[in-house]
N, C-alpha and C. Protein backbone atom coordinates (compact mmCIF):
# COMPACT_ATOMS: atom_id res chain seq x y z
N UNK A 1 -9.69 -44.29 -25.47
CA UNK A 1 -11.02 -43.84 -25.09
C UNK A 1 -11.10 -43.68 -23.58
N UNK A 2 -10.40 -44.53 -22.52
CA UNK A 2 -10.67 -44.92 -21.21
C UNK A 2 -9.92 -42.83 -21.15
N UNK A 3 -8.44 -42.74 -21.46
CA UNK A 3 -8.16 -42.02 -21.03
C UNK A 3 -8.75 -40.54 -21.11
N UNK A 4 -9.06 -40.29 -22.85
CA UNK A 4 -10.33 -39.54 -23.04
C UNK A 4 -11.65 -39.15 -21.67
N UNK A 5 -12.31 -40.72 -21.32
CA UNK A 5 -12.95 -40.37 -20.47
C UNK A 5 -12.70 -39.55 -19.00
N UNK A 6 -11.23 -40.08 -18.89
CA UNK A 6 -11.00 -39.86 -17.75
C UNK A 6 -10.73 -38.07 -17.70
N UNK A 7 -10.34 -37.89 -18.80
CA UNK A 7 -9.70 -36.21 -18.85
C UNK A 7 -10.96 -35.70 -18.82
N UNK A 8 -12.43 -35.95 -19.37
CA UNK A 8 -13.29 -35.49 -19.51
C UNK A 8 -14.36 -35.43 -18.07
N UNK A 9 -13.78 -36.16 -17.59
CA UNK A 9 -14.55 -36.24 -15.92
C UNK A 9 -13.74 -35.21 -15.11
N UNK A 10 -12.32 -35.17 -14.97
CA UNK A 10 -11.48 -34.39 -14.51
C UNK A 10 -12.00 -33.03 -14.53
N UNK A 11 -11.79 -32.62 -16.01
CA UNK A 11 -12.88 -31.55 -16.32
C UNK A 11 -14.26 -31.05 -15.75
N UNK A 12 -15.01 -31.76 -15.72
CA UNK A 12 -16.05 -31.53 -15.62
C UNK A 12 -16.74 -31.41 -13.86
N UNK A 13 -15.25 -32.20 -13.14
CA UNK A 13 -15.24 -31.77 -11.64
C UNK A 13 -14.68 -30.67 -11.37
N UNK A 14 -13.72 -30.27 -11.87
CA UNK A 14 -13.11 -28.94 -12.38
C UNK A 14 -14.43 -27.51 -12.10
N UNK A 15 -14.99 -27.84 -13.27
CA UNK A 15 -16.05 -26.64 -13.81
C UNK A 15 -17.53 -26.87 -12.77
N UNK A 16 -17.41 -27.81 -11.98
CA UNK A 16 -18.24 -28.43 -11.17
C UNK A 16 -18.02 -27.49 -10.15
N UNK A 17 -16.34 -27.59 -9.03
CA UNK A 17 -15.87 -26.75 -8.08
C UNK A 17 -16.26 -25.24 -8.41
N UNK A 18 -15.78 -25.02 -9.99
CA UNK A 18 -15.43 -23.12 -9.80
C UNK A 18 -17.04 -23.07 -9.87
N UNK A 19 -17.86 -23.29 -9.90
CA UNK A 19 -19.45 -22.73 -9.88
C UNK A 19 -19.93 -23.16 -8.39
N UNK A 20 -19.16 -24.40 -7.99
CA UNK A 20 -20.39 -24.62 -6.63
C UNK A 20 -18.98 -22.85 -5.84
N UNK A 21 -17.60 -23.14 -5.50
CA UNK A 21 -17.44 -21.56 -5.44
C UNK A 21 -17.88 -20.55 -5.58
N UNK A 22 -18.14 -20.15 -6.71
CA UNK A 22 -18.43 -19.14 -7.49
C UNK A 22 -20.16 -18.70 -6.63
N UNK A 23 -21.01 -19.95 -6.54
CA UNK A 23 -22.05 -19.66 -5.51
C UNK A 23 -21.68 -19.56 -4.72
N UNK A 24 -20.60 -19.74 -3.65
CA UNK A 24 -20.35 -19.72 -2.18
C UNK A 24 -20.08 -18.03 -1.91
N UNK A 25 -18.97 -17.54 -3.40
CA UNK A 25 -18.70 -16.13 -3.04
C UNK A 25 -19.63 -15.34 -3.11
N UNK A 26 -20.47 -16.19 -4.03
CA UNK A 26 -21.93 -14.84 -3.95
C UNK A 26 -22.90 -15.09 -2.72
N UNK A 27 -22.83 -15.84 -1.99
CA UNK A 27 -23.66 -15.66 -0.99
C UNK A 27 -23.03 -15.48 0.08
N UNK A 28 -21.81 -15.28 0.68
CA UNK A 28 -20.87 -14.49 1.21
C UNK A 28 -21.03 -13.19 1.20
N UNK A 29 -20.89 -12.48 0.05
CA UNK A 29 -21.12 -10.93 -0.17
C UNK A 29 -21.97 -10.48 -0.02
N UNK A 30 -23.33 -11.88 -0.84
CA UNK A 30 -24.49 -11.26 -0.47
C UNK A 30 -24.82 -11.15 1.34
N UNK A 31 -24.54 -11.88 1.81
CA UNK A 31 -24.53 -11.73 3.39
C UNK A 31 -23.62 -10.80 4.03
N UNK A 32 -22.55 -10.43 3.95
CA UNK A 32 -21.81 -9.71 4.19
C UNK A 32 -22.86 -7.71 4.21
N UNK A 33 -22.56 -7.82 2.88
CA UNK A 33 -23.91 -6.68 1.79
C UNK A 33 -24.69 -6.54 3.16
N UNK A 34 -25.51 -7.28 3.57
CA UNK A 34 -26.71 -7.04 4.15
C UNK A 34 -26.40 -7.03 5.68
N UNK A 35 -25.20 -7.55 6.41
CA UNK A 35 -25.28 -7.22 7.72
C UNK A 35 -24.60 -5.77 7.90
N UNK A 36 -23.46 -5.79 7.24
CA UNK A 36 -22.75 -4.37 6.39
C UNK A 36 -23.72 -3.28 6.75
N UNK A 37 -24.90 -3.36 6.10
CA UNK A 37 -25.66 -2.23 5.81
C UNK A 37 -27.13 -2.26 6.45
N UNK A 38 -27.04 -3.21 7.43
CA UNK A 38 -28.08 -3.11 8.37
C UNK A 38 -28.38 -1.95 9.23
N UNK A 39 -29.54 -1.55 9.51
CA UNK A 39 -29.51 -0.31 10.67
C UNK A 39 -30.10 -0.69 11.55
N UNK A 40 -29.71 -2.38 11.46
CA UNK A 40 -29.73 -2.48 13.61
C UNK A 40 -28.54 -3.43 14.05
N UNK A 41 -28.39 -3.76 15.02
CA UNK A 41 -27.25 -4.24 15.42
C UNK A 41 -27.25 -5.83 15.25
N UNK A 42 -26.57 -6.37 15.06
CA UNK A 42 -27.02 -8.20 14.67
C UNK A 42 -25.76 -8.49 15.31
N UNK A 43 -25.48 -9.42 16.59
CA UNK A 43 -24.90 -10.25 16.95
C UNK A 43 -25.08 -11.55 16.95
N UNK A 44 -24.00 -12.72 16.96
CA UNK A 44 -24.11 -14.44 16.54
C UNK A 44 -23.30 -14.23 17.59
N UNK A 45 -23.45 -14.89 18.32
CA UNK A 45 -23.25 -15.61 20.15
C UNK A 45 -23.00 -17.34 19.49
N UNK A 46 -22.07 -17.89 20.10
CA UNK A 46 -22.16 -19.38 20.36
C UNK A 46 -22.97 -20.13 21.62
N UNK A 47 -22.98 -21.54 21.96
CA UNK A 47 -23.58 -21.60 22.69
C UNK A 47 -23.28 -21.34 23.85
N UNK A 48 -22.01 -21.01 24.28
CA UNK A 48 -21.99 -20.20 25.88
C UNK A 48 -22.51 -18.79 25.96
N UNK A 49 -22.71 -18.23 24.56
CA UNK A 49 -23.05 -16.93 24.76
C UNK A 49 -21.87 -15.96 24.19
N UNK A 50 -20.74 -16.43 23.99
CA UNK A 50 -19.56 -15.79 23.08
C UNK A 50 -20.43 -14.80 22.09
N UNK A 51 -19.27 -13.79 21.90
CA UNK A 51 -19.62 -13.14 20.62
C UNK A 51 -18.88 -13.80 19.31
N UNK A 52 -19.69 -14.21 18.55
CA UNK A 52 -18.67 -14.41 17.29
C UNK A 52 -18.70 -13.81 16.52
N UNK A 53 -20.00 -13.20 16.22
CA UNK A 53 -19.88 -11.78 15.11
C UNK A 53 -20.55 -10.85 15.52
N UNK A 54 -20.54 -9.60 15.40
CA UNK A 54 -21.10 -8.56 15.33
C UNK A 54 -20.68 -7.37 14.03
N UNK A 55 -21.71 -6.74 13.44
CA UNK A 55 -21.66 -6.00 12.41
C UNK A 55 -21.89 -4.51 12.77
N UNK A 56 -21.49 -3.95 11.93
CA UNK A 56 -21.10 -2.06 11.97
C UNK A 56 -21.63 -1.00 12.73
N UNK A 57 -23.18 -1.62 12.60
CA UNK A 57 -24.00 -1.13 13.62
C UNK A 57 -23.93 -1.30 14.77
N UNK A 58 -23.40 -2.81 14.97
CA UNK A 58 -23.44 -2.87 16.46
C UNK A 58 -22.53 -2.74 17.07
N UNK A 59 -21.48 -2.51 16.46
CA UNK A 59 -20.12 -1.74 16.71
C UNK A 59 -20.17 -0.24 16.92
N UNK A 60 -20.86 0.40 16.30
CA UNK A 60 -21.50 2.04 16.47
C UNK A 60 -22.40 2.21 17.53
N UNK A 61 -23.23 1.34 17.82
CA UNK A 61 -24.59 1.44 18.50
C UNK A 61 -23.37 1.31 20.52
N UNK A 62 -22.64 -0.14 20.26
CA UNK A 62 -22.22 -0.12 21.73
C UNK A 62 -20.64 0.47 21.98
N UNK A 63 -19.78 0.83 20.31
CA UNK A 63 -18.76 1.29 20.75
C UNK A 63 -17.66 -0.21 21.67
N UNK A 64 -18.05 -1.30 20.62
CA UNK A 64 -17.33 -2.19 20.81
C UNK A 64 -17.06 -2.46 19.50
N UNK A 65 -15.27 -3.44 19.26
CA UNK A 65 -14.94 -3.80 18.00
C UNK A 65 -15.47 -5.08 17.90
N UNK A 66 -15.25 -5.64 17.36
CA UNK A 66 -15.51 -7.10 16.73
C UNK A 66 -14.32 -7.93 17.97
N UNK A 67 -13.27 -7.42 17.23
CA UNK A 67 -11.92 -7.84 18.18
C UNK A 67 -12.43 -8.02 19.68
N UNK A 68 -12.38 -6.63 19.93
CA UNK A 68 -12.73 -6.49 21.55
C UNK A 68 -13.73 -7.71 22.23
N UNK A 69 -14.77 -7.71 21.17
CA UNK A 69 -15.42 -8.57 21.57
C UNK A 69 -15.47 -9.95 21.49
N UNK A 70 -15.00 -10.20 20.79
CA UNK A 70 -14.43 -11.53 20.34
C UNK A 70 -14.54 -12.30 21.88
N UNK A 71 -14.99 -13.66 21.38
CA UNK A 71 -14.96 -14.43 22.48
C UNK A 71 -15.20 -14.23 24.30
N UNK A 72 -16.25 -12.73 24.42
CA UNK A 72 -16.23 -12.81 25.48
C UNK A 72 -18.39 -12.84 25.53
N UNK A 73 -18.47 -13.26 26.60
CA UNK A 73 -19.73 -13.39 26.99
C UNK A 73 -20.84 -12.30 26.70
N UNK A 74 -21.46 -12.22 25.50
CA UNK A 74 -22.06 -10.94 25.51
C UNK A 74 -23.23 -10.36 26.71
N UNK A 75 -23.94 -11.19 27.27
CA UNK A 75 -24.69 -11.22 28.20
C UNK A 75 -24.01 -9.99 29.44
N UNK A 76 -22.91 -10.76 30.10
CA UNK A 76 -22.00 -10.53 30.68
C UNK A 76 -21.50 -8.81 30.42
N UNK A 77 -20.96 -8.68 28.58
CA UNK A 77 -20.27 -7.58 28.53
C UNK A 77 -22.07 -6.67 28.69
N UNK A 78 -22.79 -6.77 28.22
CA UNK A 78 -23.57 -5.56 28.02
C UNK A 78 -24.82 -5.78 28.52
N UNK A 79 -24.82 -6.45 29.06
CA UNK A 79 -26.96 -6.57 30.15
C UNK A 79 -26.18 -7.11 31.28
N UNK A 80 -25.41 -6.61 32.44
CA UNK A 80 -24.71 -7.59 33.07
C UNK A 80 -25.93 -7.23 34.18
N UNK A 81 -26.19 -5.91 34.69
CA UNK A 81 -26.99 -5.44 35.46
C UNK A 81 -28.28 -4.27 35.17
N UNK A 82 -29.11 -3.77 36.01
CA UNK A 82 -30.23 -3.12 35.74
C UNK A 82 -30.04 -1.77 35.78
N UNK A 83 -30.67 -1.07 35.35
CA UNK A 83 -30.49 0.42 35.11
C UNK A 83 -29.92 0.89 36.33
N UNK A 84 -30.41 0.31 37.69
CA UNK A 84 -30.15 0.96 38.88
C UNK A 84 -28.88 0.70 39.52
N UNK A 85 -28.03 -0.17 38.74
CA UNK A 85 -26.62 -0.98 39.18
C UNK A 85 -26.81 -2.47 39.68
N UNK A 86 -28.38 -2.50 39.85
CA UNK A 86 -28.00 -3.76 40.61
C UNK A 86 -27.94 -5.60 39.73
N UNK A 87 -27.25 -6.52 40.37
CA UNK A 87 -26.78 -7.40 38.99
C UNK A 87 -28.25 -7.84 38.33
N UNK A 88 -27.58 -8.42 36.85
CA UNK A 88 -28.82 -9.13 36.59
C UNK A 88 -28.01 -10.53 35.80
N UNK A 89 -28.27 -11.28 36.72
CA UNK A 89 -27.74 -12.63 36.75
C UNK A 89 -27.89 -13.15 35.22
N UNK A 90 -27.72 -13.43 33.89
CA UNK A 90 -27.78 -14.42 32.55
C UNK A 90 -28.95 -15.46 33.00
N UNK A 91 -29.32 -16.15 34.19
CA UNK A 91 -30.11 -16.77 34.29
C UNK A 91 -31.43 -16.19 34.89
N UNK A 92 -31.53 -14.99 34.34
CA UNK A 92 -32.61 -14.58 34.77
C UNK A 92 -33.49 -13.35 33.21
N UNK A 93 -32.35 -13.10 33.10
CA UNK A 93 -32.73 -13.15 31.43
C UNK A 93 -33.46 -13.47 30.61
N UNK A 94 -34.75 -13.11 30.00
CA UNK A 94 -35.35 -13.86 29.37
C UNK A 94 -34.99 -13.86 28.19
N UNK A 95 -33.69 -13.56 27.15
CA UNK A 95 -33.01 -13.62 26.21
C UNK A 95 -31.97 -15.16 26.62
N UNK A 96 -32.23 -15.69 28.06
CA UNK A 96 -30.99 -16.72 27.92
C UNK A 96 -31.96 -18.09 27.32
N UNK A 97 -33.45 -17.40 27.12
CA UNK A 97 -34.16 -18.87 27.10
C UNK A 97 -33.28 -19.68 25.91
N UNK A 98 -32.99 -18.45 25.58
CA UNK A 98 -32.40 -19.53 24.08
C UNK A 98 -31.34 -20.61 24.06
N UNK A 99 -31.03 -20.39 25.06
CA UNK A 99 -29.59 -21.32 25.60
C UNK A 99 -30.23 -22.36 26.30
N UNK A 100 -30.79 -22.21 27.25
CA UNK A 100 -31.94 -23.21 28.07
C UNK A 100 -32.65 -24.02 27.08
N UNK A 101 -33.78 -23.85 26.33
CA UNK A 101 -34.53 -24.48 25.76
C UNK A 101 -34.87 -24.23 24.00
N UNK A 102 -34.15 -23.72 23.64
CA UNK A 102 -33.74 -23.11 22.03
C UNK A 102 -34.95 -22.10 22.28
N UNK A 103 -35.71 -21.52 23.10
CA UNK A 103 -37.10 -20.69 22.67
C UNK A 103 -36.60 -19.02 22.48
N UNK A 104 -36.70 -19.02 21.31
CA UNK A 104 -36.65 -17.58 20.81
C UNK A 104 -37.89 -16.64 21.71
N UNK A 105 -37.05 -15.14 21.53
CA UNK A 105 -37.71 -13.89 22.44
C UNK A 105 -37.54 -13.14 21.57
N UNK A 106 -39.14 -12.54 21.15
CA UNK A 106 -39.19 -11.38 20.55
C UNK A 106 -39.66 -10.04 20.62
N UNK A 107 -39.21 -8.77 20.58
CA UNK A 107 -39.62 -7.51 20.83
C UNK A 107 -39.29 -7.58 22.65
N UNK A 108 -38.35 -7.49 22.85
CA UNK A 108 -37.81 -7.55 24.77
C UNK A 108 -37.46 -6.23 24.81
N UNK A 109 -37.82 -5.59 25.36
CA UNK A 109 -37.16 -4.44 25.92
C UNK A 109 -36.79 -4.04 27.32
N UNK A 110 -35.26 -3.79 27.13
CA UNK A 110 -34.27 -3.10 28.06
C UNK A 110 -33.52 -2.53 28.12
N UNK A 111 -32.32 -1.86 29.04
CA UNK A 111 -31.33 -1.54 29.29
C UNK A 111 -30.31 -1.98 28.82
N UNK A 112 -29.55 -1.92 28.13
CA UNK A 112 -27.92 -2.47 28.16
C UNK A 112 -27.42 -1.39 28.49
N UNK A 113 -26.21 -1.93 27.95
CA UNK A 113 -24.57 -1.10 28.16
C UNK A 113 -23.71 -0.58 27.41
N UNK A 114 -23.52 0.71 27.05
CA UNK A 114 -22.17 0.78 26.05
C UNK A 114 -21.01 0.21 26.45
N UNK A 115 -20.01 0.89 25.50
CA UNK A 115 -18.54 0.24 26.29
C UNK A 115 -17.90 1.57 26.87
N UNK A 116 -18.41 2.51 27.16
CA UNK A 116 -18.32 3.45 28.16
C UNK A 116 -19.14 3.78 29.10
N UNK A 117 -19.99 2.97 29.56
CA UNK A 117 -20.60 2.49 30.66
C UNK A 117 -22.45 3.11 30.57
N UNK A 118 -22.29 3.99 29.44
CA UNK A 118 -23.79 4.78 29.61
C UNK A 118 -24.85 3.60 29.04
N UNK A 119 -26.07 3.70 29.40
CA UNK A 119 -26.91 2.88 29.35
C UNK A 119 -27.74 3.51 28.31
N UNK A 120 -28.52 2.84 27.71
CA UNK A 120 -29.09 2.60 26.11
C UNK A 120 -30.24 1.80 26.24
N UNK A 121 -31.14 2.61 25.51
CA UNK A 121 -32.73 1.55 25.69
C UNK A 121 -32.50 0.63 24.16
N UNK A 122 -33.13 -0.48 24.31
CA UNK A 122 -33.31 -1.52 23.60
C UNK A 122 -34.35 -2.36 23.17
N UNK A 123 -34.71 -2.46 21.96
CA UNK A 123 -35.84 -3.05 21.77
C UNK A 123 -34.48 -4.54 21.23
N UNK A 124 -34.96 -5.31 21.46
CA UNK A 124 -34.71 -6.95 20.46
C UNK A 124 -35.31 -8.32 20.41
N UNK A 125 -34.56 -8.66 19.08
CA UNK A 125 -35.18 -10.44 19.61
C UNK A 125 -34.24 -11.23 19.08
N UNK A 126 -34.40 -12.73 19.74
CA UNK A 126 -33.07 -13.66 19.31
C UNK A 126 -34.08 -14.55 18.32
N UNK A 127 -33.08 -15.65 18.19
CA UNK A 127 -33.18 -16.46 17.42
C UNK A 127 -32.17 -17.86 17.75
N UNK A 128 -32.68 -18.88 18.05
CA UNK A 128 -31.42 -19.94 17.98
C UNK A 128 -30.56 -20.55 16.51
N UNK A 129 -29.35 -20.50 16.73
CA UNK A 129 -28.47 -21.23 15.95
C UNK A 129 -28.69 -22.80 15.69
N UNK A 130 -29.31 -23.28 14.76
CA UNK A 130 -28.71 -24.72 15.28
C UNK A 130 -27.78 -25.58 13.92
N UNK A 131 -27.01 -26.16 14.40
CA UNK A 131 -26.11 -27.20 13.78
C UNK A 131 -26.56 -28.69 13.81
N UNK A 132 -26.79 -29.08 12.68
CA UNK A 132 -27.46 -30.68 12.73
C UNK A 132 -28.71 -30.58 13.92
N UNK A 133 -29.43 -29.49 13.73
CA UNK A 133 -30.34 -29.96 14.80
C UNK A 133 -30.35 -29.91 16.24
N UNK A 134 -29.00 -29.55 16.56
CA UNK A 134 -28.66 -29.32 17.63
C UNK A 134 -27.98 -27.45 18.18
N UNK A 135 -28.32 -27.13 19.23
CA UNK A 135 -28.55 -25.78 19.61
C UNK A 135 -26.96 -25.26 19.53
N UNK A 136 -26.41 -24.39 18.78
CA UNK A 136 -25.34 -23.94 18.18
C UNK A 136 -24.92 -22.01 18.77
N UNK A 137 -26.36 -21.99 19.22
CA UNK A 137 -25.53 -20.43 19.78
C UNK A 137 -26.89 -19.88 19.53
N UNK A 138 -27.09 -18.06 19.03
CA UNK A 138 -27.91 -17.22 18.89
C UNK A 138 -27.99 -16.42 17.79
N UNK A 139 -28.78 -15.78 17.53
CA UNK A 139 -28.46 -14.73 16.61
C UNK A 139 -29.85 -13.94 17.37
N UNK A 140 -29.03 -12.12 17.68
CA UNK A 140 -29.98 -11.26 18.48
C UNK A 140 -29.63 -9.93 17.67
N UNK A 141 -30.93 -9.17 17.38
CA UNK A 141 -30.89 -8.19 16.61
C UNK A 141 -31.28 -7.31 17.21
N UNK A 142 -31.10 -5.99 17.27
CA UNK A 142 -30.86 -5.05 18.68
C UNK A 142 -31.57 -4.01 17.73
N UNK A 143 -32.48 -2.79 18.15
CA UNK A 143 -32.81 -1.80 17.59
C UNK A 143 -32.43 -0.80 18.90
N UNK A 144 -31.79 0.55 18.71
CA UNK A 144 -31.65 1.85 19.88
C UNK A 144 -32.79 2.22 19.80
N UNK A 145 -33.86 2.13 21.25
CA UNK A 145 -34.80 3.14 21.01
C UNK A 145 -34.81 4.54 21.73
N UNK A 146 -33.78 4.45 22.23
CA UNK A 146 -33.23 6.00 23.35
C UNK A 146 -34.01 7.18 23.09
């Protein structure tokens, strides 16, 4: 009987895994699905401001890859300065509040940058990341209003 039980628990952690899976792949795709087929640009920044993801649009919209961007400062690559050339420091930003004090910015409009240097009007707003409660990065959704 003991061993019975035991095969029957085995089991039943078994059929336990392939479903808590089986939810993980569907909400994967389902997320995937929806940044995939977004028609605005959605970048996830860490907390220095890294890119860690960006989706299709926003790969079309600035003419950057995922790759390319990978791990570099998005601030930096594409709001570095003002329409007129001159810099615009990350700490002056009112998109860095989010890094400063977790406070989300919504409907901001400006200038960025492609990755061939022409400039692009922008409506967006962020959002903070957080992990246990603690401030984990961004998530900023970009609309072209050119």
């Amino acid at each position: 009987i003991e061993i019975l039980r035991e095969l029957a628990s085995r089991i039943y952690l078994r059929l336990e895994r392939a479903r808590t899976e089986e939810k993980l792949r569907y909400q994967l795709q389902l997320t995937q699905s929806i940044t995939d087929s977004a028609a605005v640009a959605i970048f996830v920044c860490d907390r220095e401001g890294r890119v860690t993801f960006l989706n299709p649009e926003a790969e079309e919209i600035f003419g950057w890859t995922q790759e390319e961007l990978a791990e570099r400062n998005l601030h930096e690559t594409i709001h570095n300065r003002h329409e007129d050339g001159s810099e615009f420091p990350q700490s002056e930003c009112p998109l860095g509040r989010v890094y400063q004090d977790g406070t989300a910015v919504r409907d901001y409009e400006g200038v960025f940058f492609r990755k061939d240097g022409s400039a692009i009007s922008i409506i967006c707003s962020n959002m903070p990341l957080r992990d246990q409660g603690e401030l984990a990065g961004e998530v900023i959704v970009m609309l072209d209003i050119t």
